[in-house]
C-alpha atoms as a PDB file:
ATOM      1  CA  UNK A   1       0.000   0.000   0.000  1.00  0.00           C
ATOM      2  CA  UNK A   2       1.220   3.114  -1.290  1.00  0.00           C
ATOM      3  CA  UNK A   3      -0.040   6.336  -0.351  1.00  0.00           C
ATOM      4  CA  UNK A   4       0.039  10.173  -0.555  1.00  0.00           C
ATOM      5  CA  UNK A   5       0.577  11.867   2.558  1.00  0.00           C
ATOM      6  CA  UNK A   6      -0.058  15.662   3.857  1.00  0.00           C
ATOM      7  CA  UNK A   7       0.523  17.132   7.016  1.00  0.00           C
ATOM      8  CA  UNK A   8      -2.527  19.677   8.097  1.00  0.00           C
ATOM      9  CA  UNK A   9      -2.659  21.914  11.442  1.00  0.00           C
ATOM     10  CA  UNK A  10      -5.521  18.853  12.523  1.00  0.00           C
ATOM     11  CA  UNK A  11      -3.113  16.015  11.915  1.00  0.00           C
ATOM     12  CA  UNK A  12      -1.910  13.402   8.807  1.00  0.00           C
ATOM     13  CA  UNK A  13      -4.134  12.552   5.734  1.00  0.00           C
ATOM     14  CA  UNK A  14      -2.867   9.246   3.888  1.00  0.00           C
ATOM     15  CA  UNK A  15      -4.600   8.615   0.557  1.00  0.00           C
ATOM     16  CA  UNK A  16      -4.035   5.513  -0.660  1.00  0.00           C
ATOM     17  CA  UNK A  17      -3.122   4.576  -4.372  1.00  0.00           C
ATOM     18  CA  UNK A  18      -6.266   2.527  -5.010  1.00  0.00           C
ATOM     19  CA  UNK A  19      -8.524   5.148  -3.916  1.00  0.00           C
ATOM     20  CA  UNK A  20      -6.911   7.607  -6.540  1.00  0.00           C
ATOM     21  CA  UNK A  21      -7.095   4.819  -9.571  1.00  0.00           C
ATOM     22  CA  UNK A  22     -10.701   4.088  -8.361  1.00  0.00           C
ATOM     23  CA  UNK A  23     -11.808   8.020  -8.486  1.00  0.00           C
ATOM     24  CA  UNK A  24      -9.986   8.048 -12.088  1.00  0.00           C
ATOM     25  CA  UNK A  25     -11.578   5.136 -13.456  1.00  0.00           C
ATOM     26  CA  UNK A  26     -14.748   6.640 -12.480  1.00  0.00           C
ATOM     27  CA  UNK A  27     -14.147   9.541 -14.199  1.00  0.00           C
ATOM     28  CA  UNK A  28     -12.769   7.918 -17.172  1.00  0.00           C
ATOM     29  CA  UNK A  29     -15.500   6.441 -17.484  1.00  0.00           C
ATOM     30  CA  UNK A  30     -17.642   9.818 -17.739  1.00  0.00           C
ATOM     31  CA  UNK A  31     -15.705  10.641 -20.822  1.00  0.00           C
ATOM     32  CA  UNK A  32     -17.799  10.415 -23.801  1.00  0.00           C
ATOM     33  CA  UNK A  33     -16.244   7.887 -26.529  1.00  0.00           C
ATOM     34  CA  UNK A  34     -14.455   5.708 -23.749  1.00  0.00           C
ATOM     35  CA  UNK A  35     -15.900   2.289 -23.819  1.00  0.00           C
ATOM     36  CA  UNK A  36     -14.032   0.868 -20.771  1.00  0.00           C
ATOM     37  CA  UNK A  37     -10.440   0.296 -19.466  1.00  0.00           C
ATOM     38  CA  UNK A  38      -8.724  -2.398 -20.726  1.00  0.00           C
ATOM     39  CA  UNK A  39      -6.296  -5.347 -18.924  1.00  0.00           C
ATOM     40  CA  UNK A  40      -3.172  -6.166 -20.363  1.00  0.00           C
ATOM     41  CA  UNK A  41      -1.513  -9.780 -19.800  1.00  0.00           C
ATOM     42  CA  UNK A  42       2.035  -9.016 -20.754  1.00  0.00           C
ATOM     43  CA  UNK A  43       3.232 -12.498 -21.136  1.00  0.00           C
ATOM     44  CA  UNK A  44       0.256 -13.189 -23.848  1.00  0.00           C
ATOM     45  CA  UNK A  45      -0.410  -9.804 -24.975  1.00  0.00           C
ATOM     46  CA  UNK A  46      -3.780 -10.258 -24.896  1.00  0.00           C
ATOM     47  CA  UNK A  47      -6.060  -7.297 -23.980  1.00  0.00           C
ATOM     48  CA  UNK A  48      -9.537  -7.638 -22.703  1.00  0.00           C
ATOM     49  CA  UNK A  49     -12.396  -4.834 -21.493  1.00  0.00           C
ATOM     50  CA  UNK A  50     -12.656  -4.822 -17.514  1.00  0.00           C
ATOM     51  CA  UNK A  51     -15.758  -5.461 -15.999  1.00  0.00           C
ATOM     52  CA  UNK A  52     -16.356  -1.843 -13.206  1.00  0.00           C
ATOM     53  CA  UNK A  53     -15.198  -3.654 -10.422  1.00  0.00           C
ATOM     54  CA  UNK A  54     -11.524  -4.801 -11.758  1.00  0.00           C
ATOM     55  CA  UNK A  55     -11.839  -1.309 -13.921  1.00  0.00           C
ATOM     56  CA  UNK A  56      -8.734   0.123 -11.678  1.00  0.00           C
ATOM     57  CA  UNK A  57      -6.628  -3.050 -12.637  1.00  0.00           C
ATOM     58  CA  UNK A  58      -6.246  -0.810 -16.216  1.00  0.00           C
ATOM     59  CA  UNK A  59      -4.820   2.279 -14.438  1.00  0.00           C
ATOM     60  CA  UNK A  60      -1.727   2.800 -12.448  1.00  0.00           C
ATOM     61  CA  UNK A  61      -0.997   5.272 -10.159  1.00  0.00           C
ATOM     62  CA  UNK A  62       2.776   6.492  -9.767  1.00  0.00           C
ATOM     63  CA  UNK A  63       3.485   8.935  -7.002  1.00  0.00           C
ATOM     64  CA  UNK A  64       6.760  10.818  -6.929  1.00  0.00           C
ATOM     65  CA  UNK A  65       7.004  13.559  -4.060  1.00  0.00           C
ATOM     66  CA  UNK A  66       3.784  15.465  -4.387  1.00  0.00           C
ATOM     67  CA  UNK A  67       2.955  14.611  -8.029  1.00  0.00           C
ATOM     68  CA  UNK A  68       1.136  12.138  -9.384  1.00  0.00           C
ATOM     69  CA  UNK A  69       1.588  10.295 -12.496  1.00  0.00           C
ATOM     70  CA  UNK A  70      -1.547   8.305 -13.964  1.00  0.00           C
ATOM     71  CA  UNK A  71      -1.208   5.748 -16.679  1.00  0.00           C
ATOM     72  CA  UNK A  72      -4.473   4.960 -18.773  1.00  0.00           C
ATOM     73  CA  UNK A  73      -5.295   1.579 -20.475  1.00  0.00           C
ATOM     74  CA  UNK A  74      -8.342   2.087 -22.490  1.00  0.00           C
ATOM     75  CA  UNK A  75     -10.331   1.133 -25.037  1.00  0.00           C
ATOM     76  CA  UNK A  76     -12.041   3.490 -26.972  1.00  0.00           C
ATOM     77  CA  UNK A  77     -15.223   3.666 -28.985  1.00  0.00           C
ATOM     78  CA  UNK A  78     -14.865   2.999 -32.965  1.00  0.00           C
ATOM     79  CA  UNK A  79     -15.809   5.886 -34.866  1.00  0.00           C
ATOM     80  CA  UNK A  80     -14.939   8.801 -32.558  1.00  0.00           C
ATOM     81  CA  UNK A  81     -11.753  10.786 -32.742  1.00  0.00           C
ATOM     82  CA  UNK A  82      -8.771   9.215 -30.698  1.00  0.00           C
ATOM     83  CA  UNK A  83      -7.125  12.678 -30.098  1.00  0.00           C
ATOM     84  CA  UNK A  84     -10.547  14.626 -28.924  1.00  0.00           C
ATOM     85  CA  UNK A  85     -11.568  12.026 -26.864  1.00  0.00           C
ATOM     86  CA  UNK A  86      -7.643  11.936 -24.962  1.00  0.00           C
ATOM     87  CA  UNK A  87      -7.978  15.595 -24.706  1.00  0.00           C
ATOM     88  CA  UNK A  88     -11.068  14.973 -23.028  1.00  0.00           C
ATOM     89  CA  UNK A  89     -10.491  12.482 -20.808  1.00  0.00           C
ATOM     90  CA  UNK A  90      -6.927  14.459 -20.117  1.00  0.00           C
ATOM     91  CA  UNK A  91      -8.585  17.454 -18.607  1.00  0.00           C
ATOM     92  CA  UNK A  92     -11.771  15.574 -16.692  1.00  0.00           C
ATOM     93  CA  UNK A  93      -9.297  13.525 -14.958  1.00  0.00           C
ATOM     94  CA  UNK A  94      -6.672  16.345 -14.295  1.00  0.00           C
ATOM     95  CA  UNK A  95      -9.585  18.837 -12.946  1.00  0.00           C
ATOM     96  CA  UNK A  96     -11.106  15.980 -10.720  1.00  0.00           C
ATOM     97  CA  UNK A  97      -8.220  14.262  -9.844  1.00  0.00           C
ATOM     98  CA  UNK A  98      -6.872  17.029  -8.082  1.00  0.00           C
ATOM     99  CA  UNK A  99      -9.887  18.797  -6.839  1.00  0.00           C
ATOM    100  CA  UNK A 100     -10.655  15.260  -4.748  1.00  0.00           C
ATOM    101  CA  UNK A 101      -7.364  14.726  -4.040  1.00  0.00           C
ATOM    102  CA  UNK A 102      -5.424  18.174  -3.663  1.00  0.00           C
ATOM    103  CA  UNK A 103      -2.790  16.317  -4.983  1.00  0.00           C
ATOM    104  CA  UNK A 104      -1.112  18.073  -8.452  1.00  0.00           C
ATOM    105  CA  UNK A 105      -1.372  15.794 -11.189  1.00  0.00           C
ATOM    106  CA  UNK A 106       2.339  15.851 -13.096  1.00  0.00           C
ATOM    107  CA  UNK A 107       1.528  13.851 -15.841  1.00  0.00           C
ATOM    108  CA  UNK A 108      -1.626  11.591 -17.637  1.00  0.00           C
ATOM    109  CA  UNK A 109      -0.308   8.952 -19.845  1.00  0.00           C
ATOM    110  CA  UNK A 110      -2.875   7.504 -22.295  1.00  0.00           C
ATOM    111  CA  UNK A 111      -2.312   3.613 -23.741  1.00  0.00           C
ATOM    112  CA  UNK A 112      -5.619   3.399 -26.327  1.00  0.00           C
ATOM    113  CA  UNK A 113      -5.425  -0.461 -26.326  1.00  0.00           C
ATOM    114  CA  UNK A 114      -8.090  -1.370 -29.000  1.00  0.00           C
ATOM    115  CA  UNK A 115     -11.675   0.001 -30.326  1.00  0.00           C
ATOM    116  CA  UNK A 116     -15.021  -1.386 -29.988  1.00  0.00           C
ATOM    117  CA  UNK A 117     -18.171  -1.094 -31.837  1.00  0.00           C
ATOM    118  CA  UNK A 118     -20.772   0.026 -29.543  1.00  0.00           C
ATOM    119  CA  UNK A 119     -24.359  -0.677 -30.263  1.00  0.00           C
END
C-alpha cells in the first residue's frame, strides 16, 4: 500500500493509491467515446475490457514527491476521434483528480489499447 501523505494543522491525511485509480476510473469512465479500461496480460499480450469492479486493474498510479503520475489503459469507442476524446479524458481527470485529491497531477499517460463497436 502506497499512499500520498499531507501534514494539516488537525493532523496526517494518507490517501491511498487505489482510492486515486478508483476516483480516475470513475471519471474515465464519464468521458464520452471511452468504452471501458482495458487489462493487459504481458506475457500473452492479450487485452480484454474490464468489468467496473476490476476497472482500476487498467490504471496505475505512480506517485513521486507530491505529483502524481496516472497511466491509462483504455479502449475506446470505434468511430470517434482518438485525439478529442484523450484531450477529453486528459482534462476531466486532471480537474477531478486534483480537486478530490489536492494532490497536483504531473503527468496523464494515455495507452488506447483497441476500439469497440458500440451498439
Amino acid at each position: 500500500m502506497k499512499a500520498s501523505s499531507m501534514d494539516t494543522h488537525m493532523g496526517n491525511i494518507a490517501i491511498d493509491t487505489e482510492v486515486i485509480a478508483q476516483y480516475a476510473g470513475a471519471v474515465a469512465m464519464e468521458c464520452f467515446g471511452i468504452v471501458g479500461m482495458a487489462g493487459v496480460n504481458v506475457k500473452d499480450g492479450l487485452v480484454k475490457l474490464l468489468k467496473m469492479d476490476s476497472m482500476t486493474r487498467g490504471i496505475r498510479v505512480a506517485l513521486a514527491g507530491q505529483k502524481l503520475t496516472l497511466d491509462f489503459h483504455v479502449i475506446i469507442a470505434y468511430g470517434v476521434s482518438i485525439l478529442a476524446v484523450s484531450d477529453n479524458l486528459i482534462s476531466n481527470v486532471k480537474y477531478k483528480v486534483e480537486e478530490f485529491t489536492g494532490i497536483e497531477i504531473e503527468k496523464i499517460n494515455i495507452f488506447v489499447e483497441g476500439v469497440r463497436v458500440i451498439d
